[in-house]
N, C-alpha and C. Protein backbone atom coordinates (compact mmCIF):
# COMPACT_ATOMS: atom_id res chain seq x y z
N UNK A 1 0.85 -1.20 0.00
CA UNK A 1 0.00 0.00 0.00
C UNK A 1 0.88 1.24 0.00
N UNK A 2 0.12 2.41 -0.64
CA UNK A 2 1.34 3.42 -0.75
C UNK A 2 1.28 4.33 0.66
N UNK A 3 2.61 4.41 1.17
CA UNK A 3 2.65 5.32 2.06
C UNK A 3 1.27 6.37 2.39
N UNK A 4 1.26 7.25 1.57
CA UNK A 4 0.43 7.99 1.42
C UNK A 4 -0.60 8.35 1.49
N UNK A 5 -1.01 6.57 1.11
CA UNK A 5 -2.46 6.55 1.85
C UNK A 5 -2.54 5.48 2.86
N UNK A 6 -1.61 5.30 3.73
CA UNK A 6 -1.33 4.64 5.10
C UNK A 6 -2.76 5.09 5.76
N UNK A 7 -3.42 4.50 6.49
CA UNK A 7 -4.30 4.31 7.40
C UNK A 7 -3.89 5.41 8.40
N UNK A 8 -4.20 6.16 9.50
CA UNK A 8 -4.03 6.84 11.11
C UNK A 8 -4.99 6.47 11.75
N UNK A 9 -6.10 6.09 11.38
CA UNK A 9 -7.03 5.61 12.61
C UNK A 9 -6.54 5.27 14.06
N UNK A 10 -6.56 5.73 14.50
CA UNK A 10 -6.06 5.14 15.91
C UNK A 10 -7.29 3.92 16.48
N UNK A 11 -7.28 2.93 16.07
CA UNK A 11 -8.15 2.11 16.70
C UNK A 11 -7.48 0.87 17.92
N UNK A 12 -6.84 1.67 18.57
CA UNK A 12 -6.32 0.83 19.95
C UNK A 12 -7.35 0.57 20.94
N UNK A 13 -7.54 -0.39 21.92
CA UNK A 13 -8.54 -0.90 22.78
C UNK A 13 -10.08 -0.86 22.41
N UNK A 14 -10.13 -1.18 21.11
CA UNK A 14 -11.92 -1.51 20.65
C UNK A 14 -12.16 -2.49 21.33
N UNK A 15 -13.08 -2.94 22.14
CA UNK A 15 -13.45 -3.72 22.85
C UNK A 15 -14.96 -3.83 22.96
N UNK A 16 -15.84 -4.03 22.07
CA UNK A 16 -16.96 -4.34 22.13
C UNK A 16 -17.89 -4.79 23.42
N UNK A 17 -16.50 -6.25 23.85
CA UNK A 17 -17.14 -7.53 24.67
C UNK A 17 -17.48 -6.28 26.27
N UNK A 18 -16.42 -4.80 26.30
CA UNK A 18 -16.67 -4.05 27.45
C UNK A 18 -17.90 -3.11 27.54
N UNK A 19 -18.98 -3.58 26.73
CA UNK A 19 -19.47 -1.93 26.18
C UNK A 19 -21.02 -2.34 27.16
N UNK A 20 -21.02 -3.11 28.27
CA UNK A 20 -21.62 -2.91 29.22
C UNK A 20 -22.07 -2.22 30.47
N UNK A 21 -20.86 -1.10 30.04
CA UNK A 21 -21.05 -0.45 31.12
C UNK A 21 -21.72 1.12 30.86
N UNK A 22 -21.79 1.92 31.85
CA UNK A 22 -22.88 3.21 31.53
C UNK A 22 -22.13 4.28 32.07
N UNK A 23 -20.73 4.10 32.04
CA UNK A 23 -19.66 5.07 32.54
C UNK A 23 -19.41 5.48 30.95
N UNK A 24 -19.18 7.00 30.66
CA UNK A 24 -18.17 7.36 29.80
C UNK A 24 -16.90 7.82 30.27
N UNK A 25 -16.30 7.09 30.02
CA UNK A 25 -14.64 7.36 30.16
C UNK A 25 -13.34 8.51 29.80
N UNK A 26 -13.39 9.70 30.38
CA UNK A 26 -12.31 9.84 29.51
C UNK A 26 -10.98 9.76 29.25
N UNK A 27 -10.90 10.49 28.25
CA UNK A 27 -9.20 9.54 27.11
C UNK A 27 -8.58 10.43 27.84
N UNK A 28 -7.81 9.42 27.68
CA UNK A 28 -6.07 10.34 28.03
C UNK A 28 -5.03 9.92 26.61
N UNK A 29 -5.29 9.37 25.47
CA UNK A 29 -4.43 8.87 24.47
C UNK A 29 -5.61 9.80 23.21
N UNK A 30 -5.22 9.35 21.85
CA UNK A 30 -5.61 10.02 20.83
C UNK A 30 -7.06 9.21 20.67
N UNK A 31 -6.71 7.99 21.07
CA UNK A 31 -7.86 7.02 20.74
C UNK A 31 -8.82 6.79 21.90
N UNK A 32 -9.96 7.47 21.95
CA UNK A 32 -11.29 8.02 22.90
C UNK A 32 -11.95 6.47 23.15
N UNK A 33 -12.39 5.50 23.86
CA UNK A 33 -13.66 4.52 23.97
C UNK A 33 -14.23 5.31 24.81
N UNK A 34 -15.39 4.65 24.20
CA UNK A 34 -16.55 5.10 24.79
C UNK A 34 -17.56 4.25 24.98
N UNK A 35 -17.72 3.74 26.15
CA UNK A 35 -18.84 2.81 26.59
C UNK A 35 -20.29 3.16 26.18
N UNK A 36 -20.91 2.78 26.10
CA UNK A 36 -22.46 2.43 25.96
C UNK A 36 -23.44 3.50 27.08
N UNK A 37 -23.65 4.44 26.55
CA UNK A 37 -24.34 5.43 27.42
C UNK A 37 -25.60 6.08 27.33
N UNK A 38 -26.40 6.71 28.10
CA UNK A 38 -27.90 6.97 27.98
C UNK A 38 -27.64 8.30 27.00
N UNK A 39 -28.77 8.71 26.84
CA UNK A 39 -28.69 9.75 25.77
C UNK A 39 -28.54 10.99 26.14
N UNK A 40 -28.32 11.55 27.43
CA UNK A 40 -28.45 12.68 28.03
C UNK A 40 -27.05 12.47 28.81
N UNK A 41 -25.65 11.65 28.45
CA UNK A 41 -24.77 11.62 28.66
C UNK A 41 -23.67 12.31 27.53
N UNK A 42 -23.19 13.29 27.85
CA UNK A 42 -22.66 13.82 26.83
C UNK A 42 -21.18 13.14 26.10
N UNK A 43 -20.29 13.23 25.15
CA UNK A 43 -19.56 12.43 24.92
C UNK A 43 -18.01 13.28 25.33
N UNK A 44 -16.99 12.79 25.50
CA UNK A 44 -15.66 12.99 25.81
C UNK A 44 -15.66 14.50 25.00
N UNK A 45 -15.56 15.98 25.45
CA UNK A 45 -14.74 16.91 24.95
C UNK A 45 -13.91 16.99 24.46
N UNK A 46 -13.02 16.56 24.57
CA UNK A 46 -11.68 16.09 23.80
C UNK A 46 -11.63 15.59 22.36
N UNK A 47 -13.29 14.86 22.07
CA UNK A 47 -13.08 14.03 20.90
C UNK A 47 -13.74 14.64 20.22
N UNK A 48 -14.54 15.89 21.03
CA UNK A 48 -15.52 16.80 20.03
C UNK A 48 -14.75 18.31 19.79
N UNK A 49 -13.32 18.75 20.07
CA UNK A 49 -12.93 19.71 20.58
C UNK A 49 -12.61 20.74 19.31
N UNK A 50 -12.96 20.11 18.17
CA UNK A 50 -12.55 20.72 16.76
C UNK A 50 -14.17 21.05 16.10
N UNK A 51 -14.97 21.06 17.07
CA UNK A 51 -16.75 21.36 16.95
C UNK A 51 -16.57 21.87 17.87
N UNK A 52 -18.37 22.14 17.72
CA UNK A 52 -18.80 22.97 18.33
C UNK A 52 -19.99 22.18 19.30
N UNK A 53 -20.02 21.01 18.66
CA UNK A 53 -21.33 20.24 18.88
C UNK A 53 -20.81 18.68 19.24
N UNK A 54 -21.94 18.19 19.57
CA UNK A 54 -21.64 16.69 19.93
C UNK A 54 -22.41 15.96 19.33
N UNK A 55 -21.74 14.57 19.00
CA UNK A 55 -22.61 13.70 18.09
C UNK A 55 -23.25 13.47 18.83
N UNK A 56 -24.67 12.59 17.96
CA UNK A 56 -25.96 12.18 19.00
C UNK A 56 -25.48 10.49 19.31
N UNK A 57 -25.57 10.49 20.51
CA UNK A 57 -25.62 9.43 21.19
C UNK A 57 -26.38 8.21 20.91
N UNK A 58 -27.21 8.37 20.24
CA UNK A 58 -28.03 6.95 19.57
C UNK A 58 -28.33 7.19 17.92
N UNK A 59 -28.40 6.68 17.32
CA UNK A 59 -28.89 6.82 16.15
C UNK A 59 -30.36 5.67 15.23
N UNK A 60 -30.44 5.52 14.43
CA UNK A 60 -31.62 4.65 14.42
C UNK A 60 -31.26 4.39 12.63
N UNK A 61 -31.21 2.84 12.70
CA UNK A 61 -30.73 1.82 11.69
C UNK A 61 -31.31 1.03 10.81
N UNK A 62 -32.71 1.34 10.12
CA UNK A 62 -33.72 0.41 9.76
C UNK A 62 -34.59 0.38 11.27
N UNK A 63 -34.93 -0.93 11.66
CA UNK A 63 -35.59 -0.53 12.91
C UNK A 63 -35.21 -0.81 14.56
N UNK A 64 -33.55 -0.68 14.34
CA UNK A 64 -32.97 -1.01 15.46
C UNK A 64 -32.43 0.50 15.86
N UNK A 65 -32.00 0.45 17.05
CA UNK A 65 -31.34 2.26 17.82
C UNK A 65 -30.28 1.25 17.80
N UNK A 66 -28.93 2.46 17.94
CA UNK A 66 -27.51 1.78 17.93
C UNK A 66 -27.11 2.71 18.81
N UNK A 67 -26.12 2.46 19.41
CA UNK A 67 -25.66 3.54 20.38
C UNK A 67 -24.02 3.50 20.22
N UNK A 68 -23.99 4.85 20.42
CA UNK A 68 -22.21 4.97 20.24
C UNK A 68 -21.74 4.67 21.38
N UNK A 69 -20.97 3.91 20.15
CA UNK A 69 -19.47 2.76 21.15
C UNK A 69 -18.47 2.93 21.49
N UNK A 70 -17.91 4.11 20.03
CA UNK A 70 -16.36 4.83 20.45
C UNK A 70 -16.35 6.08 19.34
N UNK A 71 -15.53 6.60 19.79
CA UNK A 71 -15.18 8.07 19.27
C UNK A 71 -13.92 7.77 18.82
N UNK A 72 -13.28 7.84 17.70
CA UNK A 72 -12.18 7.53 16.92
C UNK A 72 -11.37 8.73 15.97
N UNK A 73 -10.40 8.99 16.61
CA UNK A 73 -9.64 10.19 15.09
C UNK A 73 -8.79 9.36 14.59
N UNK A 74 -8.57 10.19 13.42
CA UNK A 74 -7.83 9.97 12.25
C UNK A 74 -7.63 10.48 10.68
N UNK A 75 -6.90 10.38 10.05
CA UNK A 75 -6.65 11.40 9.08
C UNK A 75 -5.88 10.48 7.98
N UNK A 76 -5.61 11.04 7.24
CA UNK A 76 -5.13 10.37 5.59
C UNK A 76 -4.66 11.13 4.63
N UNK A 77 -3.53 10.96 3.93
CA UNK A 77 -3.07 11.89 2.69
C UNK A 77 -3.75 11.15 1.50
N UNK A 78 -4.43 12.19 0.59
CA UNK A 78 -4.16 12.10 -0.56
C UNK A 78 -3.07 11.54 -1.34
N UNK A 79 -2.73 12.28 -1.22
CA UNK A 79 -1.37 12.28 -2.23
C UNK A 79 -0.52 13.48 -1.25
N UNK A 80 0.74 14.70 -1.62
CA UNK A 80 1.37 14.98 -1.00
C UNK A 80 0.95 16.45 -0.96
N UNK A 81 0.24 16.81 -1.36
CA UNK A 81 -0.64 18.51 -0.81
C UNK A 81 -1.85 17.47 -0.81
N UNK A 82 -2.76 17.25 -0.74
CA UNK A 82 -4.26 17.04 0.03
C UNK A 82 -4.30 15.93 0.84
N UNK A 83 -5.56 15.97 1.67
CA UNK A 83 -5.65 15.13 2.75
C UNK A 83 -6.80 15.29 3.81
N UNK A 84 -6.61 14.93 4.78
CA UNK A 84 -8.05 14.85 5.53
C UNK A 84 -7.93 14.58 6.79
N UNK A 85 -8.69 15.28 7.91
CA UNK A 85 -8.58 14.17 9.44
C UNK A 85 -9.68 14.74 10.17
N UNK A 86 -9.91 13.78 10.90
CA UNK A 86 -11.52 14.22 11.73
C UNK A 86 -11.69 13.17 12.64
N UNK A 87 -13.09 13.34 13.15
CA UNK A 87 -13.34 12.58 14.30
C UNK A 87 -14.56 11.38 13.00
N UNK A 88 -14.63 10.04 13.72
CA UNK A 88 -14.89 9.22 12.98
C UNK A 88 -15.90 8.11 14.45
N UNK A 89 -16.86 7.84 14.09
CA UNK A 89 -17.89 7.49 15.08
C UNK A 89 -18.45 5.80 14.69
N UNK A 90 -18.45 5.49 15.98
CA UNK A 90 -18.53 3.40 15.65
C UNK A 90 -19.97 3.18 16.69
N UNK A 91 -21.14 2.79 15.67
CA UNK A 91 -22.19 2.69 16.75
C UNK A 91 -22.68 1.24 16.32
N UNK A 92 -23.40 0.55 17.36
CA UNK A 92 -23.70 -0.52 17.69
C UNK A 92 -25.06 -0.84 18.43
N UNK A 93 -25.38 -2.47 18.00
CA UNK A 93 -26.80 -2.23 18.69
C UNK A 93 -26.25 -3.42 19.89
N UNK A 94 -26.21 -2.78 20.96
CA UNK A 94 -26.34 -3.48 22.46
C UNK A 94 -26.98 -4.47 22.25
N UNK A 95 -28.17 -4.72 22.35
CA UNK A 95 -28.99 -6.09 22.28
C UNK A 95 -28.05 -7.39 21.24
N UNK A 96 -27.67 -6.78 19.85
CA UNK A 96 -26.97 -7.54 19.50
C UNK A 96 -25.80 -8.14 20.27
N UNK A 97 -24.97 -7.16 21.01
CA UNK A 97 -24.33 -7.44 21.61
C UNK A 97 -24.52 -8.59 22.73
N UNK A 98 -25.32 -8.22 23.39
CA UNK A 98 -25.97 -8.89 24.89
C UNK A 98 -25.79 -10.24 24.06
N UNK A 99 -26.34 -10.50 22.67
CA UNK A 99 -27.16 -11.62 22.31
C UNK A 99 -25.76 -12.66 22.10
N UNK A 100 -24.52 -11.82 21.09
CA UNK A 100 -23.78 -12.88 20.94
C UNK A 100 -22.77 -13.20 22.04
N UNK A 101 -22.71 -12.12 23.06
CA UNK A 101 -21.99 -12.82 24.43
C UNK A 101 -22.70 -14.05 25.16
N UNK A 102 -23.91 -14.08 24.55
CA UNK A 102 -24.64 -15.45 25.60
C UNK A 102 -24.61 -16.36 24.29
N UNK A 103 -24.79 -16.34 23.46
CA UNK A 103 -24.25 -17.50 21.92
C UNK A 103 -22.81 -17.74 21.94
N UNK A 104 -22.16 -16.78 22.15
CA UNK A 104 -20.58 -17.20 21.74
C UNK A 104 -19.63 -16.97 22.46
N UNK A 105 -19.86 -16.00 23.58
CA UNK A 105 -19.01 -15.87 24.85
C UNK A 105 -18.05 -14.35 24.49
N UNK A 106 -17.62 -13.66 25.11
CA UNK A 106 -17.05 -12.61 24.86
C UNK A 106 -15.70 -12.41 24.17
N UNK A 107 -15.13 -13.49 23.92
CA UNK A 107 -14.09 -13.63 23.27
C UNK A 107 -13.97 -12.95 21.60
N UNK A 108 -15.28 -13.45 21.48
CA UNK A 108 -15.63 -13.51 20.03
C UNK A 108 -15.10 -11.99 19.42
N UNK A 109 -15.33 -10.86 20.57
CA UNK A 109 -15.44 -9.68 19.77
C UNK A 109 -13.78 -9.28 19.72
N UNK A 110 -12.60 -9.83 19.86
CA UNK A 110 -11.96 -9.61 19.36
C UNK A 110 -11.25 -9.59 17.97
N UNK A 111 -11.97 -10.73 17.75
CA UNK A 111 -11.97 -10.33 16.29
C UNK A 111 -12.99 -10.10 15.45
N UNK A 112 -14.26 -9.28 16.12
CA UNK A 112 -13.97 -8.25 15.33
C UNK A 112 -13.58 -6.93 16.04
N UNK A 113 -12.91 -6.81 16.42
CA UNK A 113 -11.99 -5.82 16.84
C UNK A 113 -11.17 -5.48 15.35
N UNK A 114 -10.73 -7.05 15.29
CA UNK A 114 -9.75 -6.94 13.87
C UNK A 114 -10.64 -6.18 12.57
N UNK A 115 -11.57 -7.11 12.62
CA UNK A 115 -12.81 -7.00 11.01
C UNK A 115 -12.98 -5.03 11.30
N UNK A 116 -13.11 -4.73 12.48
CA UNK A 116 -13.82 -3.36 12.05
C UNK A 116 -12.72 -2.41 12.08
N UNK A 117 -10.98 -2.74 12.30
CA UNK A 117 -10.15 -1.85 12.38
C UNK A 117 -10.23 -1.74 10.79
N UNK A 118 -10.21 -3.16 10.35
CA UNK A 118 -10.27 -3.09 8.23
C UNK A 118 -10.89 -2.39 7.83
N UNK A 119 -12.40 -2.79 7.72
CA UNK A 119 -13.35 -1.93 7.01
C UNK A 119 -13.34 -0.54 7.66
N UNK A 120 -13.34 0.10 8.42
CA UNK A 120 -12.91 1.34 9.13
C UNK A 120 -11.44 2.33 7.88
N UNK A 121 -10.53 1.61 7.89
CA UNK A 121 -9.53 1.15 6.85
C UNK A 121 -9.85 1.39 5.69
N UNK A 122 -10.77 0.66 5.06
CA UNK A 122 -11.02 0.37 3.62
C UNK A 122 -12.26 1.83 3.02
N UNK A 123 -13.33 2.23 4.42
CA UNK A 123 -13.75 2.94 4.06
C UNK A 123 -13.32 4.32 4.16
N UNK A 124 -12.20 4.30 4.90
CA UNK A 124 -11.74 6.41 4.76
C UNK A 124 -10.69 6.28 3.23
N UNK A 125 -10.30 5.26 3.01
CA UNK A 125 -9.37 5.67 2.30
C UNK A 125 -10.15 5.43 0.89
N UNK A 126 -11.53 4.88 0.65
CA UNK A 126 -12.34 5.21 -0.10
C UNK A 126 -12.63 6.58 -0.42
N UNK A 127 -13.35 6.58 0.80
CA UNK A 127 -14.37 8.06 0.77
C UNK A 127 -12.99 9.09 0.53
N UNK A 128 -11.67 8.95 0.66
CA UNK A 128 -10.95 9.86 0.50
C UNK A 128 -10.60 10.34 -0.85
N UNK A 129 -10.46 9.04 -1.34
CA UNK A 129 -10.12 8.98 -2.76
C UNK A 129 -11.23 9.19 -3.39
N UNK A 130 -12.57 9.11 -3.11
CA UNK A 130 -13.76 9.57 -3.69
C UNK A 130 -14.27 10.98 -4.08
N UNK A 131 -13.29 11.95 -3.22
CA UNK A 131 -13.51 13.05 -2.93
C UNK A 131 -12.78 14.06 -3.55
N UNK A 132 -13.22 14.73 -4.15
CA UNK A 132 -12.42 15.84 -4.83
C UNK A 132 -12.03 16.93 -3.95
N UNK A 133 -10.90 17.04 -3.89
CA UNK A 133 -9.60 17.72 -2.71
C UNK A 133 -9.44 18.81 -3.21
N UNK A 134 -9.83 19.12 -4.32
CA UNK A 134 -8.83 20.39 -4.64
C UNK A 134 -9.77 21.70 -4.77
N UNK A 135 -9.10 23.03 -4.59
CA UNK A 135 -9.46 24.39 -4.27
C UNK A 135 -11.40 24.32 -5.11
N UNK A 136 -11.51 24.98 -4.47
CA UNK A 136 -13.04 25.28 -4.89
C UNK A 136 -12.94 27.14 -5.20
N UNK A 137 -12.95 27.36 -6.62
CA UNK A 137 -12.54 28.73 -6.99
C UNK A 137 -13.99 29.56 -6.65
N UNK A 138 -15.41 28.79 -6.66
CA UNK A 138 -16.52 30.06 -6.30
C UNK A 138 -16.10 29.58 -4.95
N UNK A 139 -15.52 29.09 -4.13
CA UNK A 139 -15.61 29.58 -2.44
C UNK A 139 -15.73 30.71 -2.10
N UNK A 140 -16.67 31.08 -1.25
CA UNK A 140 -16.34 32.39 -0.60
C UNK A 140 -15.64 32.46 0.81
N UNK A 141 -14.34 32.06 0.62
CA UNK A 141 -13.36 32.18 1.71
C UNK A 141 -13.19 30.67 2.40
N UNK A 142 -12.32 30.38 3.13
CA UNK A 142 -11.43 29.46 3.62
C UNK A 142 -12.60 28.44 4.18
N UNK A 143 -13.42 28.98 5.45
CA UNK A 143 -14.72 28.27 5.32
C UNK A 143 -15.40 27.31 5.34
N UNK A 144 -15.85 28.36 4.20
CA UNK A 144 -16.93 28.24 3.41
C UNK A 144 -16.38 26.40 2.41
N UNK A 145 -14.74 26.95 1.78
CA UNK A 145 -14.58 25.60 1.57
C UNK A 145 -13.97 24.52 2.17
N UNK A 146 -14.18 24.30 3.36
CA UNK A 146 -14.22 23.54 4.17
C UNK A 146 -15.48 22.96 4.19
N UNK A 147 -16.41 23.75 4.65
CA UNK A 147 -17.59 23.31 4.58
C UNK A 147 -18.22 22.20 3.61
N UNK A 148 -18.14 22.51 2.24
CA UNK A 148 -18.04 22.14 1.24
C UNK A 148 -17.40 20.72 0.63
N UNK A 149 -16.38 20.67 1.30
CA UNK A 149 -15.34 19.41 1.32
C UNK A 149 -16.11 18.70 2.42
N UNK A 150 -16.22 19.16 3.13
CA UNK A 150 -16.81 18.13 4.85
C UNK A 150 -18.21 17.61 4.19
N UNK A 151 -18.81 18.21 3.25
CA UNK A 151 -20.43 17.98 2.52
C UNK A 151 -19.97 16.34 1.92
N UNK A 152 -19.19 17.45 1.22
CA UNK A 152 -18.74 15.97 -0.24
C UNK A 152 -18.32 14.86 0.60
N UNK A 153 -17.27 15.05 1.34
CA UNK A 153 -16.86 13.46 2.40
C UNK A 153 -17.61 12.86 2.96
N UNK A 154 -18.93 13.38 3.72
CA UNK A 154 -19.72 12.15 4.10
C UNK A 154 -20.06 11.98 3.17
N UNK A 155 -20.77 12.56 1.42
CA UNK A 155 -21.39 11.80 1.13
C UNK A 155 -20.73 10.02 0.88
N UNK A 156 -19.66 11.07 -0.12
CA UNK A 156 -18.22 9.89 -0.11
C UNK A 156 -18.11 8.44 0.79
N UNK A 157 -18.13 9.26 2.45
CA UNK A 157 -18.12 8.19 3.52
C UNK A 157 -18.92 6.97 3.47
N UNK A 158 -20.30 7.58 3.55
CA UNK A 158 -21.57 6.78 3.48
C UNK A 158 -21.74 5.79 2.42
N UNK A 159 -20.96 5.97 1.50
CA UNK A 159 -21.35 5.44 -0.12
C UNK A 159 -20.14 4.11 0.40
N UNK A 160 -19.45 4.61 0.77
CA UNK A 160 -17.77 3.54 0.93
C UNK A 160 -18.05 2.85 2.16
N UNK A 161 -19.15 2.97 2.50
CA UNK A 161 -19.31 2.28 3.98
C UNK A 161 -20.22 1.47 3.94
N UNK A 162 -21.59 1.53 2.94
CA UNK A 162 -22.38 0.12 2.89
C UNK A 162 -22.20 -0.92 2.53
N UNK A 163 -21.21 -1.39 1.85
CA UNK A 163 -20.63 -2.72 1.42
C UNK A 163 -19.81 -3.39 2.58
N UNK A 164 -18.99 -2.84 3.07
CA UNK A 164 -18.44 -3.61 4.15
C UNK A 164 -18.43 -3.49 5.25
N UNK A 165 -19.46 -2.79 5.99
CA UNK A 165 -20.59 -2.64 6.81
C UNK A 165 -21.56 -3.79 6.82
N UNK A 166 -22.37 -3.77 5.23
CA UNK A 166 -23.16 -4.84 5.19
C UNK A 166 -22.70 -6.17 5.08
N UNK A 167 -21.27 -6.25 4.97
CA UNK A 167 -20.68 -7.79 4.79
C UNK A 167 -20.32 -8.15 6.43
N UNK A 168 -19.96 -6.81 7.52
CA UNK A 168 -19.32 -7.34 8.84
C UNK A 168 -20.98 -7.90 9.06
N UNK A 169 -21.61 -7.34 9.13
CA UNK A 169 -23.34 -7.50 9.36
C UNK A 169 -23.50 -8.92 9.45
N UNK A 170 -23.27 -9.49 8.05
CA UNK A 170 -23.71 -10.65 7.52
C UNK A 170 -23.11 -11.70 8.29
N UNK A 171 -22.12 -11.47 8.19
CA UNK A 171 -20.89 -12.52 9.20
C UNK A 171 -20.62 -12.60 10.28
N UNK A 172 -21.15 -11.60 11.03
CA UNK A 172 -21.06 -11.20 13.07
C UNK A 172 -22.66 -11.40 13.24
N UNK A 173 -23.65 -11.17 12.34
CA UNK A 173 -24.81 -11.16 13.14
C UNK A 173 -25.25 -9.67 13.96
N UNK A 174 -23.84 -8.72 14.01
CA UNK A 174 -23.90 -7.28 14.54
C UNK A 174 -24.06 -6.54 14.12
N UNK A 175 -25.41 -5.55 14.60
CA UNK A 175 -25.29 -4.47 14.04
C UNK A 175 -24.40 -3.21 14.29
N UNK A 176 -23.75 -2.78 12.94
CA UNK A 176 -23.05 -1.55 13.17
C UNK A 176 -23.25 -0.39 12.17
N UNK A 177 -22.94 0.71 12.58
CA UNK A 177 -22.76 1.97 11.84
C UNK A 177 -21.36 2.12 11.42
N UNK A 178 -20.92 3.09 10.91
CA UNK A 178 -19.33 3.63 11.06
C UNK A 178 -19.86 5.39 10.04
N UNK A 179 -19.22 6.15 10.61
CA UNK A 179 -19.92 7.74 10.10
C UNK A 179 -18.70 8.71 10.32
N UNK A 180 -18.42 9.58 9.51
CA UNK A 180 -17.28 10.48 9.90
C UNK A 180 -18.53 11.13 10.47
N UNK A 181 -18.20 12.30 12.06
CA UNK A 181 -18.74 13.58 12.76
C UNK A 181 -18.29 14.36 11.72
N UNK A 182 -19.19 15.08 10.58
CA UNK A 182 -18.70 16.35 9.91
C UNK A 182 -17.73 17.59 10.13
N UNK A 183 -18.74 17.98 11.69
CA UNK A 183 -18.17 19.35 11.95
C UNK A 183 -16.58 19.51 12.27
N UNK A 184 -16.24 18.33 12.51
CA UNK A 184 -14.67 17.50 13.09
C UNK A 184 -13.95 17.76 11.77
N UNK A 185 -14.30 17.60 10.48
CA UNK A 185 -13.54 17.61 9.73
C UNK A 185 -12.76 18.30 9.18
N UNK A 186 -11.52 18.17 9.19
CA UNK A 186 -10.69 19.14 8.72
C UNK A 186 -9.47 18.59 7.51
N UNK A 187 -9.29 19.76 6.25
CA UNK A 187 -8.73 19.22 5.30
C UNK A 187 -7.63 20.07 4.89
N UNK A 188 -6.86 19.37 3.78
CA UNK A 188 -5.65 19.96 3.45
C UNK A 188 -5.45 19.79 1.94
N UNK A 189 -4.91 21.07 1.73
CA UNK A 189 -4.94 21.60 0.09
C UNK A 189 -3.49 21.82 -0.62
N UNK A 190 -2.80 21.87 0.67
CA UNK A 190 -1.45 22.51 -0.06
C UNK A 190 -0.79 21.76 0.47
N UNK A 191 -0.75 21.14 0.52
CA UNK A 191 0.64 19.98 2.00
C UNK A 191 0.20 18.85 2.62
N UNK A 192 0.15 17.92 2.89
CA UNK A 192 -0.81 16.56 3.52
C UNK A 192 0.91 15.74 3.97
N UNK A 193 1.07 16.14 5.59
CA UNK A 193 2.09 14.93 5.73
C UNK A 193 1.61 14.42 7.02
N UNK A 194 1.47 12.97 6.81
CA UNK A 194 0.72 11.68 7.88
C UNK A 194 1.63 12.50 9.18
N UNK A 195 2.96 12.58 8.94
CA UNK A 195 3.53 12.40 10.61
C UNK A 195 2.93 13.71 11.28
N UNK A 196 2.25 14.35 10.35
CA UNK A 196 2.25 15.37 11.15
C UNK A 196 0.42 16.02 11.17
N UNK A 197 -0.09 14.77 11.09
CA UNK A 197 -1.91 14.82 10.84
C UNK A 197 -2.40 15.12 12.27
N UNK A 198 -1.62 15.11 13.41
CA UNK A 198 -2.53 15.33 14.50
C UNK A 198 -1.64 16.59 15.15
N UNK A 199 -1.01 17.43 14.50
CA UNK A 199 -0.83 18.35 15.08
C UNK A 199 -2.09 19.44 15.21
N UNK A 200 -2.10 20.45 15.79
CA UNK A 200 -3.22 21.03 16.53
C UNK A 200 -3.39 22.35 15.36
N UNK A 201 -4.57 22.77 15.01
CA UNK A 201 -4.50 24.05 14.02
C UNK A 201 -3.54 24.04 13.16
N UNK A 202 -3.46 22.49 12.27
CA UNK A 202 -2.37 22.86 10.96
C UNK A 202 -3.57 22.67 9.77
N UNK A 203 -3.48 23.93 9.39
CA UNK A 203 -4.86 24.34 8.19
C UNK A 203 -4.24 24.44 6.93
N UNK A 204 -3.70 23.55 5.97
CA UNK A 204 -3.03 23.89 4.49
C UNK A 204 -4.16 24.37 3.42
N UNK A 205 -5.28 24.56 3.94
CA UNK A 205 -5.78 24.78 3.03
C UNK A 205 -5.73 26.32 2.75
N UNK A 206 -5.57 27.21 3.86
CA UNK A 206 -5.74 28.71 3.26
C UNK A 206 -4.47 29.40 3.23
């Protein structure tokens, strides 16, 4: 795989088989978990700190609610001026959960620990490459095309995420989401270097 488009996800300690509990935790590393919480529990600051806002705590899947499991950053080059990094959201339906710890015992969710670090994987560097990176000349200011880019990437996201989404589905029996948080997103126009994707206010685009 080319450098370039190397993975950053930080997906260290996914742990599904833990997501029994009703504590939210917070991070002290890049990589946020987040246990299984009521809806009037707000999520880690830290993982929302590039917004203004907080993702919603449950979401609704066909006719199941899923609830967020973990809060995840990460970022990706293009190529060597464009690129991308944001906050990236993993929701789940509990009941599924409950169901295959009493079928298969808790072990099971380590791998998919593995299966969802992949497709997690397979879909940013989709939606990345899906996405047209470069200057937007009617922008009206720096923004504005941000804004614009953050539009186009979920759609991007969403499109690169039902196939192997719907294949972990098929094969775990679990339901999951996977969603970039928009307002989190932040991109790069003139410069994109991985070692240096989580530094704090580095804006190449203006």
């Amino acid at each position: 795989m080319d450098i370039r488009l190397k993975f950053l996800l930080t997906l260290l300690c996914i742990s599904l088989a833990g997501c029994s509990s009703q504590e939210v935790k917070e991070p002290d590393t890049a990589t946020i978990p987040v246990t299984k919480a009521p809806e009037s529990t707000a999520p880690s600051k830290q993982a929302v700190q590039t917004s203004g806002a907080n993702p919603p705590m449950t979401i609704t899947k066909g006719n199941k609610q899923l609830n967020l499991m973990r809060i995840l950053d990460g970022g990706i080059c293009k190529n060597d001026l464009q690129g991308a990094k944001g906050t990236f959201l993993l929701y789940a339906d509990s009941s599924d959960i409950d169901r295959i710890k009493k079928e298969k015992g808790s072990a099971i969710f380590k791998t998919f620990e593995t299966k969802i670090q992949e497709i997690s994987s397979t879909i940013l560097q989709t939606a990345i490459e899906n996405t047209n990176l470069g200057e937007d000349p009617f922008a009206l200011g720096a923004d504005e095309a941000q804004q614009k880019l953050a539009a186009q990437l979920m759609v991007s996201f969403r499109e690169a995420a039902v196939e192997p989404v719907n294949k972990f589905q098929k094969e775990t029996t679990l339901t999951i989401d996977i969603t970039a948080f928009q307002p989190s997103l932040l991109f790069f126009q003139k410069g994109c270097d991985e070692s240096k994707l989580d530094a704090e206010g580095k804006d190449s685009s203006g």
